[in-house]
PDB file of N, CA and C in Angstrom:
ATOM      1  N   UNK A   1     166.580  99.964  34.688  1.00  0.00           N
ATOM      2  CA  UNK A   1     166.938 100.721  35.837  1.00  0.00           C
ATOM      3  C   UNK A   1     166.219 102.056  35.834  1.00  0.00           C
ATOM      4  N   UNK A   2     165.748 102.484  37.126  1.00  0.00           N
ATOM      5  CA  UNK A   2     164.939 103.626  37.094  1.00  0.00           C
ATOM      6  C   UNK A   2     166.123 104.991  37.371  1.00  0.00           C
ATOM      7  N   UNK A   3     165.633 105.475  36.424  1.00  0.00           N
ATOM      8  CA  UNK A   3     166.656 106.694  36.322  1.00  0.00           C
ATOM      9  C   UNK A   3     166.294 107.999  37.174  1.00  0.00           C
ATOM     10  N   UNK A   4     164.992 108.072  37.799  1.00  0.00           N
ATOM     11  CA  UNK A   4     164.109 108.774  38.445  1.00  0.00           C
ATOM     12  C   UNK A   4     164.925 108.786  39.836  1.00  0.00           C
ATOM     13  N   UNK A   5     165.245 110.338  39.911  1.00  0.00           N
ATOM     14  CA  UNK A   5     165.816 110.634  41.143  1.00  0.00           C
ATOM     15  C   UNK A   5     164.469 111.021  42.360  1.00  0.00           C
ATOM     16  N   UNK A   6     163.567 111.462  41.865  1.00  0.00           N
ATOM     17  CA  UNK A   6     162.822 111.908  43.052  1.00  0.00           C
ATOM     18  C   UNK A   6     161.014 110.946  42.470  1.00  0.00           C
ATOM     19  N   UNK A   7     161.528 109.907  42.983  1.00  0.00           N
ATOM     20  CA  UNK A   7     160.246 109.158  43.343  1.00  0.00           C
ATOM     21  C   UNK A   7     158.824 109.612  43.811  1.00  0.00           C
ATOM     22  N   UNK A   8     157.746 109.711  43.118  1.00  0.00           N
ATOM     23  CA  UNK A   8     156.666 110.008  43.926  1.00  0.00           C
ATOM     24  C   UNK A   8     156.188 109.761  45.303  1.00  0.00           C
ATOM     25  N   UNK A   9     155.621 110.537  46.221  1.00  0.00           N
ATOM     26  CA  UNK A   9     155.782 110.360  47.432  1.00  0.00           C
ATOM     27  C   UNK A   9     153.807 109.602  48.109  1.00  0.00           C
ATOM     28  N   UNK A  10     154.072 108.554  47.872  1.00  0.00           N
ATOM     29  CA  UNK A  10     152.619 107.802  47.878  1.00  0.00           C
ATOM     30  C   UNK A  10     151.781 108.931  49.055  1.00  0.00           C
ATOM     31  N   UNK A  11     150.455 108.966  48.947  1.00  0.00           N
ATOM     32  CA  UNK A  11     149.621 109.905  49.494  1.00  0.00           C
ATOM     33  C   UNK A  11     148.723 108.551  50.624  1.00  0.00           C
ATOM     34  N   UNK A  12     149.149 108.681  51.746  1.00  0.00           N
ATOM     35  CA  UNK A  12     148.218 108.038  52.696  1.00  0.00           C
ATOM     36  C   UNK A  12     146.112 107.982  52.265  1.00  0.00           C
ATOM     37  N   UNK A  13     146.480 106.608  52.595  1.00  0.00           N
ATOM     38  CA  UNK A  13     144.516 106.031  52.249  1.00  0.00           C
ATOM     39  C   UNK A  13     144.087 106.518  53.325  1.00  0.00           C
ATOM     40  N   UNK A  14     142.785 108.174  53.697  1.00  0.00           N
ATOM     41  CA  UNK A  14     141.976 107.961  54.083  1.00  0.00           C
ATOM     42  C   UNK A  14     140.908 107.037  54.491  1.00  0.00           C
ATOM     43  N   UNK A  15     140.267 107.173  55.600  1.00  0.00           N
ATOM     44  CA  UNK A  15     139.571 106.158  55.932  1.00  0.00           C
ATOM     45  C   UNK A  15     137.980 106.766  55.138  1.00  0.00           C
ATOM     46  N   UNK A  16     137.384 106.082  55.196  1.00  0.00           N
ATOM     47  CA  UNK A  16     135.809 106.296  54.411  1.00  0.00           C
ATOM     48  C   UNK A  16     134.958 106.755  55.827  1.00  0.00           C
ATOM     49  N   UNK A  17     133.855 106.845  55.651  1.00  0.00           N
ATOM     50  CA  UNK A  17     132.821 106.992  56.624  1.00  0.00           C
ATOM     51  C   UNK A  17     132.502 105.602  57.340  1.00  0.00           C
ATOM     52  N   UNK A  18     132.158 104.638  56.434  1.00  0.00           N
ATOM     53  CA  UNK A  18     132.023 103.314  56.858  1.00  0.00           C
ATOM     54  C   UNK A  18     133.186 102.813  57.736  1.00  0.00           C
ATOM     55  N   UNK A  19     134.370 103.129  57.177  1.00  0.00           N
ATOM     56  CA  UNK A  19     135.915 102.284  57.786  1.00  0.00           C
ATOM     57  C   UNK A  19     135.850 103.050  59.082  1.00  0.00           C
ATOM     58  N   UNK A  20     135.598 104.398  59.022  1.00  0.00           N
ATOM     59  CA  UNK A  20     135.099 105.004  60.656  1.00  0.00           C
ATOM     60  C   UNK A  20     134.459 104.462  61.516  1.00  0.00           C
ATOM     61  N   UNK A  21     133.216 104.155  60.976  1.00  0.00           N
ATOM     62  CA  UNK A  21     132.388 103.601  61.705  1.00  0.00           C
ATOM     63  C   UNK A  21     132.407 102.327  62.465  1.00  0.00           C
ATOM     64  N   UNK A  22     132.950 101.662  61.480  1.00  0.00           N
ATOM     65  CA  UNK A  22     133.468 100.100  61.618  1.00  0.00           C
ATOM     66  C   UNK A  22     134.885  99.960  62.836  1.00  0.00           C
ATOM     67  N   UNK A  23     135.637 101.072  62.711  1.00  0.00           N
ATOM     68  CA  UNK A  23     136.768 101.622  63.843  1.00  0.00           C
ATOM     69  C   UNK A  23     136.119 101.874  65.287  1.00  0.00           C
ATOM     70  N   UNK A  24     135.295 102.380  65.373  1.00  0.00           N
ATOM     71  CA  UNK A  24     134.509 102.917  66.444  1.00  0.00           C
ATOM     72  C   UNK A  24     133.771 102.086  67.196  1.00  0.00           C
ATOM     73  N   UNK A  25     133.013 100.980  66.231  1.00  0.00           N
ATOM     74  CA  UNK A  25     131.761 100.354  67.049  1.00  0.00           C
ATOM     75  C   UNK A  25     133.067  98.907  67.150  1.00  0.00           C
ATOM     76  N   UNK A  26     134.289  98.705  66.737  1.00  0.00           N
ATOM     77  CA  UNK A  26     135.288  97.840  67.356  1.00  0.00           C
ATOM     78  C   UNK A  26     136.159  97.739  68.530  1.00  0.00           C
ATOM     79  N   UNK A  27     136.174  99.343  68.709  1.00  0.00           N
ATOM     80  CA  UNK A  27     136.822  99.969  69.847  1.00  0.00           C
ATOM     81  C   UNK A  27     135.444  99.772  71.336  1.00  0.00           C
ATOM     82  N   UNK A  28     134.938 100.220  70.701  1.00  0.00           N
ATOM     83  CA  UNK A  28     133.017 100.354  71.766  1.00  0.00           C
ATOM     84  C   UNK A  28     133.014  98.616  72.061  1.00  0.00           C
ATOM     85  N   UNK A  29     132.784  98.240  71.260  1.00  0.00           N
ATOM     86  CA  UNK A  29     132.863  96.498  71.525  1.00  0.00           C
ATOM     87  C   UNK A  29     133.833  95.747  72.962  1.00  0.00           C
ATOM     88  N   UNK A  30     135.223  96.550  72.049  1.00  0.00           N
ATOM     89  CA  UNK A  30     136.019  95.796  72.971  1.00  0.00           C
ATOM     90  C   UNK A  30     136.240  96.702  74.340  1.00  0.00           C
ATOM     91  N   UNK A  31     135.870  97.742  74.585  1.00  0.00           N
ATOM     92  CA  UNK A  31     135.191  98.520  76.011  1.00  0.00           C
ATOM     93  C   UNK A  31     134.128  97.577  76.624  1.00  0.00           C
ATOM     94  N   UNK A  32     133.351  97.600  75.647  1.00  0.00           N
ATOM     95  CA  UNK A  32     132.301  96.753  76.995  1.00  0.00           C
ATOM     96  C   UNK A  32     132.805  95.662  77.028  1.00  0.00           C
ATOM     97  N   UNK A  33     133.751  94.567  76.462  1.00  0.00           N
ATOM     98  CA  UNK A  33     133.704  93.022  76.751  1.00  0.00           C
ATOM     99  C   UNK A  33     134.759  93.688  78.305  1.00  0.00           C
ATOM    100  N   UNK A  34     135.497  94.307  78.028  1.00  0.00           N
ATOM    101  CA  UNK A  34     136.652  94.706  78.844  1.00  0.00           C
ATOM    102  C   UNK A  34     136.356  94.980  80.284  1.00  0.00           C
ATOM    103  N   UNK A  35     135.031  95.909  80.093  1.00  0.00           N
ATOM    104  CA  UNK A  35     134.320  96.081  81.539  1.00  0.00           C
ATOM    105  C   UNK A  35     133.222  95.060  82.257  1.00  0.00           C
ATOM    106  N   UNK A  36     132.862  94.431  81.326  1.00  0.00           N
ATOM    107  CA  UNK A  36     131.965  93.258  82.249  1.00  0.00           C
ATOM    108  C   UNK A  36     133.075  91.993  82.388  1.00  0.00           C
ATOM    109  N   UNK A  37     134.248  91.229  81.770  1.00  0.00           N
ATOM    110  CA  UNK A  37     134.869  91.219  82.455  1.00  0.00           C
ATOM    111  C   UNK A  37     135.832  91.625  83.442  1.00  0.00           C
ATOM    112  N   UNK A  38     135.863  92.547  83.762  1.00  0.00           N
ATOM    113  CA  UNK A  38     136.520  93.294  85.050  1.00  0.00           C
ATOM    114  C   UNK A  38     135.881  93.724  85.996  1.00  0.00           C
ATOM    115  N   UNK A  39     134.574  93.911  85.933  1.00  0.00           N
ATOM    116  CA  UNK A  39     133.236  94.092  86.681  1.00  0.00           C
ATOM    117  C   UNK A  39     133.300  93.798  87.886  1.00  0.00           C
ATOM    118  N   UNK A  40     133.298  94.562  89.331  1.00  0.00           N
ATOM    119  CA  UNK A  40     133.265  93.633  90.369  1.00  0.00           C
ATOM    120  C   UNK A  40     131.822  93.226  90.489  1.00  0.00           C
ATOM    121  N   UNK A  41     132.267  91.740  90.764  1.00  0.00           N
ATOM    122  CA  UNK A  41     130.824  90.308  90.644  1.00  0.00           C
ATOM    123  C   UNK A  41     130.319  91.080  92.194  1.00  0.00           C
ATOM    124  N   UNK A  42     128.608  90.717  92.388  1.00  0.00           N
ATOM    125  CA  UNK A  42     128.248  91.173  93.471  1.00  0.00           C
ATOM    126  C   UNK A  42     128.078  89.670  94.528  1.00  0.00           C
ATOM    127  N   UNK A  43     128.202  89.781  95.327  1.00  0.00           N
ATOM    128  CA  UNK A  43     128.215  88.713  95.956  1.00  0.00           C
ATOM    129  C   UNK A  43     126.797  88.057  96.366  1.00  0.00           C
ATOM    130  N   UNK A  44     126.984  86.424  96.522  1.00  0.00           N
ATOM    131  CA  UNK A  44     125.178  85.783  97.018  1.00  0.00           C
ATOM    132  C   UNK A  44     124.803  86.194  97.857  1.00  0.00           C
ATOM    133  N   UNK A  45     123.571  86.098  97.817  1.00  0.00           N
ATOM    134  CA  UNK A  45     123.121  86.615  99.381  1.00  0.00           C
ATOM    135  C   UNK A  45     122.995  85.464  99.519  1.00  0.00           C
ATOM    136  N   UNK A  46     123.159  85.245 101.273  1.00  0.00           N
ATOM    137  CA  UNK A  46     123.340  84.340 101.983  1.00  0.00           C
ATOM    138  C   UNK A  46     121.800  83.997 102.100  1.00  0.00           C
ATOM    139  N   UNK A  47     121.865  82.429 102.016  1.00  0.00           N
ATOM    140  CA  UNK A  47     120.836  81.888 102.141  1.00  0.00           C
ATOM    141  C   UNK A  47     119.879  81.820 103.641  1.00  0.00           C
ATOM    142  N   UNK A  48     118.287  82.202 103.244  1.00  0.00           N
ATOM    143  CA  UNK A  48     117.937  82.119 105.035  1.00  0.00           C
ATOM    144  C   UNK A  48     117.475  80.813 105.334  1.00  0.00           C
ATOM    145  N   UNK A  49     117.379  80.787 106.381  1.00  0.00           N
ATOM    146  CA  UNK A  49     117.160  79.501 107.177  1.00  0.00           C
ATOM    147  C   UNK A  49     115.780  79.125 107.207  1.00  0.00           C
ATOM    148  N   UNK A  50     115.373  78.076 107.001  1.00  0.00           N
ATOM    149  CA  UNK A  50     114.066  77.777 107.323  1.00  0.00           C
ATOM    150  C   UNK A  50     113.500  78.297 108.749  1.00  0.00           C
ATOM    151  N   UNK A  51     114.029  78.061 109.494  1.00  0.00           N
ATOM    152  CA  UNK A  51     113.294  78.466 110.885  1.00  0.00           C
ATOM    153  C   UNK A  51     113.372  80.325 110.617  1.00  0.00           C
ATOM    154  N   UNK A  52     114.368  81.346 110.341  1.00  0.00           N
ATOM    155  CA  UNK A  52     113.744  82.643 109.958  1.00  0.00           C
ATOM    156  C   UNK A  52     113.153  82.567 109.076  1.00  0.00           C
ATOM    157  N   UNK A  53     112.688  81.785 107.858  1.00  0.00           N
ATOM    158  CA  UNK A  53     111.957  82.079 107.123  1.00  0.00           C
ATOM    159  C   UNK A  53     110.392  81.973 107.463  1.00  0.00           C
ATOM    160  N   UNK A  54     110.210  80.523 108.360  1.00  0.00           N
ATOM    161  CA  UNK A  54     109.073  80.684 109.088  1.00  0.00           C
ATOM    162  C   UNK A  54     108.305  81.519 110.120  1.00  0.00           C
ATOM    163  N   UNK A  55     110.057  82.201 110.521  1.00  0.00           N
ATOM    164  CA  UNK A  55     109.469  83.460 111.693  1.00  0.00           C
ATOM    165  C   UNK A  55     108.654  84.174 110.545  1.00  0.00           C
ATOM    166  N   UNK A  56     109.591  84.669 109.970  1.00  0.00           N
ATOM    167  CA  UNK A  56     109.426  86.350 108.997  1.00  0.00           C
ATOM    168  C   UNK A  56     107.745  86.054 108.310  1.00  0.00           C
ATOM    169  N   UNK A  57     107.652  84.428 107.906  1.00  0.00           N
ATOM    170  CA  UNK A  57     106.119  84.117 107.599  1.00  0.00           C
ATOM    171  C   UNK A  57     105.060  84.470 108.405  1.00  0.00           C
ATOM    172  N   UNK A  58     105.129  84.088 109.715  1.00  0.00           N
ATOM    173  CA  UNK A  58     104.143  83.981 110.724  1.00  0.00           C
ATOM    174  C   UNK A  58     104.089  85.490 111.438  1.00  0.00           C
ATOM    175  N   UNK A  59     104.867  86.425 111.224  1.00  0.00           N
ATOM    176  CA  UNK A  59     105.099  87.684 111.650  1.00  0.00           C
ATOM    177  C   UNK A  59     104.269  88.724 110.701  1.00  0.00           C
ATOM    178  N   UNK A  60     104.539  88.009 109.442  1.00  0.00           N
ATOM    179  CA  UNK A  60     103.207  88.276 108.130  1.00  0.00           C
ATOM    180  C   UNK A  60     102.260  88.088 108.218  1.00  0.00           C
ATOM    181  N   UNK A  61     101.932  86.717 108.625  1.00  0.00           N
ATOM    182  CA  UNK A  61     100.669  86.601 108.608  1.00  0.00           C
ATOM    183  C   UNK A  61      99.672  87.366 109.852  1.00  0.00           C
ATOM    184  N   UNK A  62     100.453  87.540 111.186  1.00  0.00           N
ATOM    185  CA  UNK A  62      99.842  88.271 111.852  1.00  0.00           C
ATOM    186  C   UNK A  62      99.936  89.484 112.151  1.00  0.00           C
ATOM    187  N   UNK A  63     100.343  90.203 110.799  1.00  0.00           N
ATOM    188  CA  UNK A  63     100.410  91.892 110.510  1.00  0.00           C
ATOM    189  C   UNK A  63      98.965  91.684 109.426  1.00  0.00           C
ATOM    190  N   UNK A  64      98.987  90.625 108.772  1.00  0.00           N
ATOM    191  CA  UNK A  64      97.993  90.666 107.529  1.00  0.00           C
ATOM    192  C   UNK A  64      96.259  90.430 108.462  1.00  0.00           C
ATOM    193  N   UNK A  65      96.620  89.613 109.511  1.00  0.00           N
ATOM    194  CA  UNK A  65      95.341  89.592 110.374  1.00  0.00           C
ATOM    195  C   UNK A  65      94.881  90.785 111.334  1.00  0.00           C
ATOM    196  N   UNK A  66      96.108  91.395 111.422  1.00  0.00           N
ATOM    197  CA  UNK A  66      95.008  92.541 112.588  1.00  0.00           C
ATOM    198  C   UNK A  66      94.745  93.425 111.504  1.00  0.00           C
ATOM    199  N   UNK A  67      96.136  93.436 110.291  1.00  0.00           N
ATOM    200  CA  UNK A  67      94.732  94.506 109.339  1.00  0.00           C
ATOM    201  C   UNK A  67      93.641  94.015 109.018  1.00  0.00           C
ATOM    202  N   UNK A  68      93.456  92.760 108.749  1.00  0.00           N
ATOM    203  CA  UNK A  68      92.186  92.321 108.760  1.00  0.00           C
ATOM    204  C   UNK A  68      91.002  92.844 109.862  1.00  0.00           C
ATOM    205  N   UNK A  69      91.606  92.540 110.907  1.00  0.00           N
ATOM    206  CA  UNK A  69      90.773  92.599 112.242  1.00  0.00           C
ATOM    207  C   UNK A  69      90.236  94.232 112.051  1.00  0.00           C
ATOM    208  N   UNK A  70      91.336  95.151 112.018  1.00  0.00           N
ATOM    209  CA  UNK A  70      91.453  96.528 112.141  1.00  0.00           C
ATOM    210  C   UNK A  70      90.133  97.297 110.706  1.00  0.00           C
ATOM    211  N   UNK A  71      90.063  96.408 109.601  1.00  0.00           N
ATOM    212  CA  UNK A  71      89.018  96.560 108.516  1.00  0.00           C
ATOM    213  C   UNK A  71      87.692  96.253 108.945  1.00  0.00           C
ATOM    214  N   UNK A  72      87.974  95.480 109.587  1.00  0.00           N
ATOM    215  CA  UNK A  72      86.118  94.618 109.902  1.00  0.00           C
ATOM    216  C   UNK A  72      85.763  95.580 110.646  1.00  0.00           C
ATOM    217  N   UNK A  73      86.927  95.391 111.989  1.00  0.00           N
ATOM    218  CA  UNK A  73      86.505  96.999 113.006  1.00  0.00           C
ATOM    219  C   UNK A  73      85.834  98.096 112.587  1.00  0.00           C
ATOM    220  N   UNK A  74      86.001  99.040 111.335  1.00  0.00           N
ATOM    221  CA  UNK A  74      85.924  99.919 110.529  1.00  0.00           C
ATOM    222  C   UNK A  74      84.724 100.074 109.672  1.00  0.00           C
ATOM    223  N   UNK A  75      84.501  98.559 109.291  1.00  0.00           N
ATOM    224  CA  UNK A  75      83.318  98.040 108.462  1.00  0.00           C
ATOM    225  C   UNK A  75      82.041  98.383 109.417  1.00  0.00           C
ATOM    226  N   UNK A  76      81.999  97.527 110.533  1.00  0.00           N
ATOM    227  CA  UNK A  76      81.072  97.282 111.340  1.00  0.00           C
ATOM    228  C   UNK A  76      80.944  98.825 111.846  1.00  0.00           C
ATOM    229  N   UNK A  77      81.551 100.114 112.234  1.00  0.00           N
ATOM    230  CA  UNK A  77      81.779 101.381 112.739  1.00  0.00           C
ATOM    231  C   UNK A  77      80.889 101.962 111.992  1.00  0.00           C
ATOM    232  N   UNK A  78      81.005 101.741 110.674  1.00  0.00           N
ATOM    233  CA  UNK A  78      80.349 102.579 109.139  1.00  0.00           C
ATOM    234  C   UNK A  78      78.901 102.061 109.557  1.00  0.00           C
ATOM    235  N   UNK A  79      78.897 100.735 109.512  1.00  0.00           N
ATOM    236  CA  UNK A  79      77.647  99.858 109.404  1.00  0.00           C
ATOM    237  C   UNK A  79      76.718 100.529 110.278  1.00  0.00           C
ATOM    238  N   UNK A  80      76.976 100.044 111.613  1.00  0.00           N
ATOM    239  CA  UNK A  80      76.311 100.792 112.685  1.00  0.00           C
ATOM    240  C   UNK A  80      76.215 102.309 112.463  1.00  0.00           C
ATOM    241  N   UNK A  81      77.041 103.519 111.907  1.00  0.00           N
ATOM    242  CA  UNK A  81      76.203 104.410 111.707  1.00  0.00           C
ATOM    243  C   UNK A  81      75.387 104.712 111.047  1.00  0.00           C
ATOM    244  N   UNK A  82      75.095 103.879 109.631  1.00  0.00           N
ATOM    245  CA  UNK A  82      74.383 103.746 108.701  1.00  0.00           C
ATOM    246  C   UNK A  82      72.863 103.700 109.278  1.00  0.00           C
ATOM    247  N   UNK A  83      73.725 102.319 109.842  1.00  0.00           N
ATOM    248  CA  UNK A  83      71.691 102.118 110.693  1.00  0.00           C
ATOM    249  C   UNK A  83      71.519 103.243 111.432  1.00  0.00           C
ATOM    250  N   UNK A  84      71.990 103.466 112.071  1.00  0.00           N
ATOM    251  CA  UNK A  84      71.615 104.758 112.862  1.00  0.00           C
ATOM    252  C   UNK A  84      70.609 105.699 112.033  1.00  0.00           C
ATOM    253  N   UNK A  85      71.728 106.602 111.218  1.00  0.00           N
ATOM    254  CA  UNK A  85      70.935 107.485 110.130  1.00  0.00           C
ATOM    255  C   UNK A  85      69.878 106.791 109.400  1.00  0.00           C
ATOM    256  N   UNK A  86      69.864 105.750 109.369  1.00  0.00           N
ATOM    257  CA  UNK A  86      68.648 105.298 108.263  1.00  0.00           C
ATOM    258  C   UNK A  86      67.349 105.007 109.520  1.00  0.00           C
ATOM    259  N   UNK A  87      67.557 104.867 110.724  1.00  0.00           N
ATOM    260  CA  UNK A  87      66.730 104.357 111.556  1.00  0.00           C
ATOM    261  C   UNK A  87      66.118 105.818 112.200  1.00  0.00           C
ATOM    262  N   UNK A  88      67.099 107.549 111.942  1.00  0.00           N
ATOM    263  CA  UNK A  88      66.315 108.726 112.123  1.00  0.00           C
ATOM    264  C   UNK A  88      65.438 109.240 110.893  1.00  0.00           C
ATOM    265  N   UNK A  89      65.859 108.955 109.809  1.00  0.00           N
ATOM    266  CA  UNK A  89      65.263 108.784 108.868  1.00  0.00           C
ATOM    267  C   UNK A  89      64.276 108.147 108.496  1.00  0.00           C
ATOM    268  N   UNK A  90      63.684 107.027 108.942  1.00  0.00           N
ATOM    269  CA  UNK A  90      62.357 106.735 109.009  1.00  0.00           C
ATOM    270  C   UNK A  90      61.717 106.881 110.106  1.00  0.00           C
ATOM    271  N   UNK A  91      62.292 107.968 111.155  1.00  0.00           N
ATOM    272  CA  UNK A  91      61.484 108.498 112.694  1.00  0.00           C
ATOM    273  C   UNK A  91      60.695 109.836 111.716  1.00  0.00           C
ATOM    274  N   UNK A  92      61.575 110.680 110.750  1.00  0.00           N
ATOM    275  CA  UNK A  92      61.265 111.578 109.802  1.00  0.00           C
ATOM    276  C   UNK A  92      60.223 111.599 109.226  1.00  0.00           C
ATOM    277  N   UNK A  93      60.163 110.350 108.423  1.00  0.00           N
ATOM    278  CA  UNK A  93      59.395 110.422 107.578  1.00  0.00           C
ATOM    279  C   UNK A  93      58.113 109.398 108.134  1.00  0.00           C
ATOM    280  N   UNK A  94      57.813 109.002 109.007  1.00  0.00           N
ATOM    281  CA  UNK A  94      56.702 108.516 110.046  1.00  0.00           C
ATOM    282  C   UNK A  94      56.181 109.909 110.159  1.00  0.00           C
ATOM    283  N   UNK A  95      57.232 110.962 110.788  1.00  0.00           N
ATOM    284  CA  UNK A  95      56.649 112.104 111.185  1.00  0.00           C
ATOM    285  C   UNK A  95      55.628 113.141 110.147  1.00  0.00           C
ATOM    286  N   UNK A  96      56.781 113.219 108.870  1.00  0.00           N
ATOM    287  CA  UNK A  96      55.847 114.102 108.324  1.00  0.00           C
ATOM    288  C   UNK A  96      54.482 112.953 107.542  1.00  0.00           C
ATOM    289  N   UNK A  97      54.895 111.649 107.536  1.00  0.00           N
ATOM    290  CA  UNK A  97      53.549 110.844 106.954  1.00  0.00           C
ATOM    291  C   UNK A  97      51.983 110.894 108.155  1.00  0.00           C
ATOM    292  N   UNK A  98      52.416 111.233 109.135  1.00  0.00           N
ATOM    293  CA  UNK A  98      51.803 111.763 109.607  1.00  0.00           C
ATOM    294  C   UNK A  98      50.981 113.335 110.087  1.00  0.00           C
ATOM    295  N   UNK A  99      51.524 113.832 109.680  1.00  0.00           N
ATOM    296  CA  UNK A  99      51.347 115.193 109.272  1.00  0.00           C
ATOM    297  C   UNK A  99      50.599 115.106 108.111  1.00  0.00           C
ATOM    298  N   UNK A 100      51.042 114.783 107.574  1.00  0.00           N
ATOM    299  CA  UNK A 100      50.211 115.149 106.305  1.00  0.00           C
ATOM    300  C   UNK A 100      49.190 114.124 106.206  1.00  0.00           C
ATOM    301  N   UNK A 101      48.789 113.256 107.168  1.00  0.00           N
ATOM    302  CA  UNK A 101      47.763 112.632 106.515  1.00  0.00           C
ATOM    303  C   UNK A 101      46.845 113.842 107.589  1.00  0.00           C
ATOM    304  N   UNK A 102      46.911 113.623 108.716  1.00  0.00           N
ATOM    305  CA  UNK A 102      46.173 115.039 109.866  1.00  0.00           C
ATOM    306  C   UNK A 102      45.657 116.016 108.905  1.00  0.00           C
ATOM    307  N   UNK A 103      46.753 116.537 107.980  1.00  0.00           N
ATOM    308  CA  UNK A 103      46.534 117.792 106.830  1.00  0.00           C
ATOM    309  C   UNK A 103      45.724 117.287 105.629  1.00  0.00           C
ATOM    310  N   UNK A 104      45.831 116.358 105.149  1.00  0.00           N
ATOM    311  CA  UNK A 104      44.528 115.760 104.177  1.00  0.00           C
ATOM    312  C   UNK A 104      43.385 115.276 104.867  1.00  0.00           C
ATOM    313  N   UNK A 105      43.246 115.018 106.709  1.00  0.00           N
ATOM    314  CA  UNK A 105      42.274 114.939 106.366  1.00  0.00           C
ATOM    315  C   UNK A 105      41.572 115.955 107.032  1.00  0.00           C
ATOM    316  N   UNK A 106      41.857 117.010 107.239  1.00  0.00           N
ATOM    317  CA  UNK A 106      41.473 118.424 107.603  1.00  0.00           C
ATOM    318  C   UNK A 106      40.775 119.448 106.145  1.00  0.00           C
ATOM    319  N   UNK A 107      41.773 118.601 105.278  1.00  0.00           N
ATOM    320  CA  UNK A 107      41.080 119.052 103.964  1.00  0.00           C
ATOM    321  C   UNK A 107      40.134 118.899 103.411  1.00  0.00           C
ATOM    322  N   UNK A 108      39.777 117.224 103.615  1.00  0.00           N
ATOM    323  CA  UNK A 108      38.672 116.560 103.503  1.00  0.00           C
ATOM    324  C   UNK A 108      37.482 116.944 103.371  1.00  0.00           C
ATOM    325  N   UNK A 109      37.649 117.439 104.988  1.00  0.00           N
ATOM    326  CA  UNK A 109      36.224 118.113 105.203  1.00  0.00           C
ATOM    327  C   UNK A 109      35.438 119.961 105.263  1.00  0.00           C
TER     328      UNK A 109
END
């Protein structure tokens, strides 16, 4: 028989760093399972119809053709001034190839 009137008074187990850790990322765990099931689901989008899908196609394709059209337009604009400048440019140089031959052969003699 224990004759001991005043019993030792057991001292509570701290937790470790690890047993923390291990507390924390259990709690974190069961947060996220908690919120993606409770999550409001987003709803399908409603399926389109073949006939709008063929509009919305063909409405594409003839936005994709006048930019087409609208590029060539642009192309050919450049083009033609090109020639232009390249066609005063050899009025230029006709000119001074002529000049200077007048001037060599003035030298000549």
């Amino acid at each position: 028989m224990n004759t001991n009137l005043n019993p030792p008074i057991p001292t509570p187990r701290s937790l470790t760093g690890e047993g923390l850790a291990a507390a924390v990322g259990i709690m974190g765990s069961a947060l996220l399972v908690a919120k993606r099931l409770f999550a409001a689901k987003l709803p399908k989008p409603e399926p389109m119809s073949r006939a709008d899908f063929y509009a919305e196609m063909i409405a594409l394709k003839d936005q994709m053709h006048a930019d087409h059209i609208a590029l060539l337009e642009k192309l050919d604009a450049n083009h033609r001034e090109l020639l232009a400048t390249l066609d005063r440019q050899v009025t230029r140089i006709n000119a001074l190839e002529s000049a200077l031959a007048r001037v060599d052969e003035r030298t000549r003699n």
